[in-house]
Protein backbone atom coordinates (compact mmCIF):
# COMPACT_ATOMS: atom_id res chain seq x y z
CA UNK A 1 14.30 -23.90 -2.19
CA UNK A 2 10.90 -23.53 -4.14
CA UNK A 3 9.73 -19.53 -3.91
CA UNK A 4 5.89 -20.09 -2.26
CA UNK A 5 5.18 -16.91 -3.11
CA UNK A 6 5.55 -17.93 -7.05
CA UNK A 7 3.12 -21.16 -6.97
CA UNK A 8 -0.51 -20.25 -7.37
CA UNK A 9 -2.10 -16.82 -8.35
CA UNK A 10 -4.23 -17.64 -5.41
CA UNK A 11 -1.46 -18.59 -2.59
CA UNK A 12 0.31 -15.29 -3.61
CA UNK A 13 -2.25 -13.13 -3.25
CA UNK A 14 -3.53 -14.69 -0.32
CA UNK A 15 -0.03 -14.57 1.33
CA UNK A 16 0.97 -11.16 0.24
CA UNK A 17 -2.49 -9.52 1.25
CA UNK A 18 -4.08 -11.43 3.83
CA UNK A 19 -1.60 -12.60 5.96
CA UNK A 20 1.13 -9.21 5.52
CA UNK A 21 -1.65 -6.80 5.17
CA UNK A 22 -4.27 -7.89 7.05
CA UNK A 23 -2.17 -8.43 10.34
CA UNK A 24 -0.78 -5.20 10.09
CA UNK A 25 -1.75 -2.99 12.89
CA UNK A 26 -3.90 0.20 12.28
CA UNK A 27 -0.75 2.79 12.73
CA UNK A 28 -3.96 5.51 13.79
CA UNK A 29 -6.58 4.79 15.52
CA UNK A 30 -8.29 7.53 15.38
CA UNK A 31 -10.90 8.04 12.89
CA UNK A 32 -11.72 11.62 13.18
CA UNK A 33 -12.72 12.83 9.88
CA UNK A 34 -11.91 16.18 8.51
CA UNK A 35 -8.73 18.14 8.66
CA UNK A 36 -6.72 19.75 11.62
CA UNK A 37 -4.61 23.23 10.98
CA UNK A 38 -0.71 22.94 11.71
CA UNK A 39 1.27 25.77 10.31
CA UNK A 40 1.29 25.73 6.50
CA UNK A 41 -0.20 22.58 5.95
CA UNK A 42 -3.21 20.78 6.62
CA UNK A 43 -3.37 17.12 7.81
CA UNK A 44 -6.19 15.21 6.76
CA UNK A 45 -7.70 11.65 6.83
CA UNK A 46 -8.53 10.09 3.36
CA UNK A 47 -10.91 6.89 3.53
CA UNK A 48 -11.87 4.33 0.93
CA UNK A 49 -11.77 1.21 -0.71
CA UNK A 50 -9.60 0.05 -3.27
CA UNK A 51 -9.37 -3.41 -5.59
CA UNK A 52 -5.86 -5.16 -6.23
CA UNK A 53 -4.83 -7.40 -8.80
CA UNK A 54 -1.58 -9.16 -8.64
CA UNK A 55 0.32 -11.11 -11.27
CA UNK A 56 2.89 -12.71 -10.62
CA UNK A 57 6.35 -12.19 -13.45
CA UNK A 58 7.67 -15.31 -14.36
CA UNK A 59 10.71 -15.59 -12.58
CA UNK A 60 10.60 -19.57 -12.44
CA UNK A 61 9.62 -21.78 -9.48
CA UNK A 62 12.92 -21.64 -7.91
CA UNK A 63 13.49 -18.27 -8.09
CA UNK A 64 15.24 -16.95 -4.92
CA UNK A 65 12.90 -13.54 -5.40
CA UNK A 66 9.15 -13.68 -6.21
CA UNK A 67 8.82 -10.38 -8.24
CA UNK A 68 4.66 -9.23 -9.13
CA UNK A 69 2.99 -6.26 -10.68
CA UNK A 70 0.34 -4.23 -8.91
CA UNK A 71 -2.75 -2.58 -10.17
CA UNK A 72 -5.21 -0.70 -8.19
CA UNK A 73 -8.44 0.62 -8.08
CA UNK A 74 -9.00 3.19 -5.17
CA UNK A 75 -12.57 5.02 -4.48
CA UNK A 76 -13.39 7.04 -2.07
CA UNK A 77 -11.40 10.17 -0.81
CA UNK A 78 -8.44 8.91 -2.97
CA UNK A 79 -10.18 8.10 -6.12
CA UNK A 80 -8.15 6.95 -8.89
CA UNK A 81 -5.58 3.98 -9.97
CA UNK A 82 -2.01 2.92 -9.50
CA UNK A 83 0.50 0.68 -11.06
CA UNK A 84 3.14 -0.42 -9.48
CA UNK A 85 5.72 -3.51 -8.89
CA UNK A 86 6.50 -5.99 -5.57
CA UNK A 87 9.64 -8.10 -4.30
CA UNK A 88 9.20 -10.67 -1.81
CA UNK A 89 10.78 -13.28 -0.03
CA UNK A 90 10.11 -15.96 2.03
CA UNK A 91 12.09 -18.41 4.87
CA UNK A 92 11.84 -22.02 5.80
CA UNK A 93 9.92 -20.75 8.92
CA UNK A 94 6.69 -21.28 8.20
CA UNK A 95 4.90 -17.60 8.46
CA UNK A 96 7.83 -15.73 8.05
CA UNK A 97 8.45 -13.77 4.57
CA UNK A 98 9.42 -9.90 3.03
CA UNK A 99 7.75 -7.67 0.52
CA UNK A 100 9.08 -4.18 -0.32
CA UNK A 101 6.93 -2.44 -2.99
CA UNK A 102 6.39 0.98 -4.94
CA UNK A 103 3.41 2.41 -6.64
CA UNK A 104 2.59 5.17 -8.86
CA UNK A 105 -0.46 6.33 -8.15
CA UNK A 106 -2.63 8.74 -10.09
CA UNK A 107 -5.88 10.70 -9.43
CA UNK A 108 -7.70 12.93 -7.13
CA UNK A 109 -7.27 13.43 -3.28
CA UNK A 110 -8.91 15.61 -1.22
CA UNK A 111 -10.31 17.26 -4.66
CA UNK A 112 -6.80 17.55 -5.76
CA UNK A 113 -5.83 16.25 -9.15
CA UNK A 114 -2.03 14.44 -9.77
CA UNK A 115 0.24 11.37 -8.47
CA UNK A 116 2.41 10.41 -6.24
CA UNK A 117 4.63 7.30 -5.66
CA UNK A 118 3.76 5.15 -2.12
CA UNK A 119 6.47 2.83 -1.23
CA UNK A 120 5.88 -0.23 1.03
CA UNK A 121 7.95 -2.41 3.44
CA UNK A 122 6.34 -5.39 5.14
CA UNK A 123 7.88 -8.13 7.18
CA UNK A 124 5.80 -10.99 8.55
CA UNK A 125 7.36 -12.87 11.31
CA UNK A 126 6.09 -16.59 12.45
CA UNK A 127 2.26 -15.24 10.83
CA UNK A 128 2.66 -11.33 12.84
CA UNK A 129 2.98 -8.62 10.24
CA UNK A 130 4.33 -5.13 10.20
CA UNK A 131 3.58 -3.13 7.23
CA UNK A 132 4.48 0.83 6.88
CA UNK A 133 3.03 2.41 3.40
CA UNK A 134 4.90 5.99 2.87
CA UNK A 135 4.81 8.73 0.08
CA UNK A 136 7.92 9.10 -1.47
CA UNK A 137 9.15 12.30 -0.46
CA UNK A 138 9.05 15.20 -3.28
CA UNK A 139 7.17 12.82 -5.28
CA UNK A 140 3.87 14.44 -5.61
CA UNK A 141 2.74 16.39 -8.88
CA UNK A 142 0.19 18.96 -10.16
CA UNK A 143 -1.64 20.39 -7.41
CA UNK A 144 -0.58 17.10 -5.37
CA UNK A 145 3.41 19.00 -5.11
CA UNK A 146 4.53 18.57 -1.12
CA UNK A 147 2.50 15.94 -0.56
CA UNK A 148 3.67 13.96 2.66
CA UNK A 149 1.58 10.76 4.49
CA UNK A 150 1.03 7.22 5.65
CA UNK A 151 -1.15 4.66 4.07
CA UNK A 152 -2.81 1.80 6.22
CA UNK A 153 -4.72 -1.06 4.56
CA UNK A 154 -7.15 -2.98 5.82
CA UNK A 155 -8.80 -5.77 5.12
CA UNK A 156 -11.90 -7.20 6.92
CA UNK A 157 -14.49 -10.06 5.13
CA UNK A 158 -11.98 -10.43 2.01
CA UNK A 159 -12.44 -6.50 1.72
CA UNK A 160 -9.64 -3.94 0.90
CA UNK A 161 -9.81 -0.27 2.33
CA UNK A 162 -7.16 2.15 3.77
CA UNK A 163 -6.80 4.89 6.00
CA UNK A 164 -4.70 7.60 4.63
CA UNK A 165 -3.46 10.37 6.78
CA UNK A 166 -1.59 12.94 4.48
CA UNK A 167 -0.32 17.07 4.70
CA UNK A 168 -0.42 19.19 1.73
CA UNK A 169 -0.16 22.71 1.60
CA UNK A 170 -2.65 24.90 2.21
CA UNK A 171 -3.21 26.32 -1.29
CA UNK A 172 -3.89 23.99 -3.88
């Protein structure tokens, strides 16, 4: 079976972004800005935009696993870049396919300056996606150490953004 996710830069992309990420549901609704007090850390809201590029690895049309690199622009609260790699899959069911995902990303949050690594697990079933974005745990660095959080992305009008609600501690 011919790997859909390997024919055309522009089917991929399309596929991988606007069908798993932008049918993903917003994980939190709310959109209070600032940050709340619990305990030792703070949990904030990061907002922004961000630009992808994906190119796909030439594992051959019939590959059983389409395999692409990721690079990212992000501005906003998170301002910075990230590299990172995807794996995806798809079925003979027409709207159904797999993507797992990890990204290094580097920068600025909150003020902060380091990187982190967010890992990603989507599943699209019959054209309904599900995507969770996580920071690796213990994978933060510089004054970015203990970072913990959820990434959602949205896209709206062919436009990227995400939501990012993180904890860090309270001392940079």
């Amino acid at each position: 079976m011919k790997n859909p996710f390997l024919t055309g830069g522009t089917i991929v992309v399309s596929i991988c972004l606007g069908v798993i990420f932008g049918n993903a549901q917003t994980q939190n609704q709310s959109r209070n800005p600032g940050a709340v007090k619990k305990g030792t850390h703070m949990t904030s809201r990061a907002s922004g935009t961000f630009e992808v590029k994906l190119n796909p690895q030439d594992e051959g049309v019939d590959a059983v696993v389409g395999r692409m690199s990721i690079d990212k622009q992000f501005k906003g609260e998170l301002e910075g870049s990230s590299k990172g790699q995807m794996l995806m899959a798809s079925t003979s069911t027409q709207g159904s396919a797999g993507y797992v995902a990890i990204e290094k990303v580097t920068g600025t949050l909150g003020g902060r300056r380091g990187t982190f690594y967010l890992q990603h697990d989507g599943t699209m079933t019959r054209g309904v996606g599900e995507l969770n974005i996580t920071v690796i745990p213990d994978s933060g660095t510089d004054q970015l150490v203990g970072l913990k959080g959820k990434m959602n992305i949205i896209i709206a009008d062919g436009k990227h953004s995400y939501e990012f609600e993180y904890t860090l501690d309270e001392t940079p």
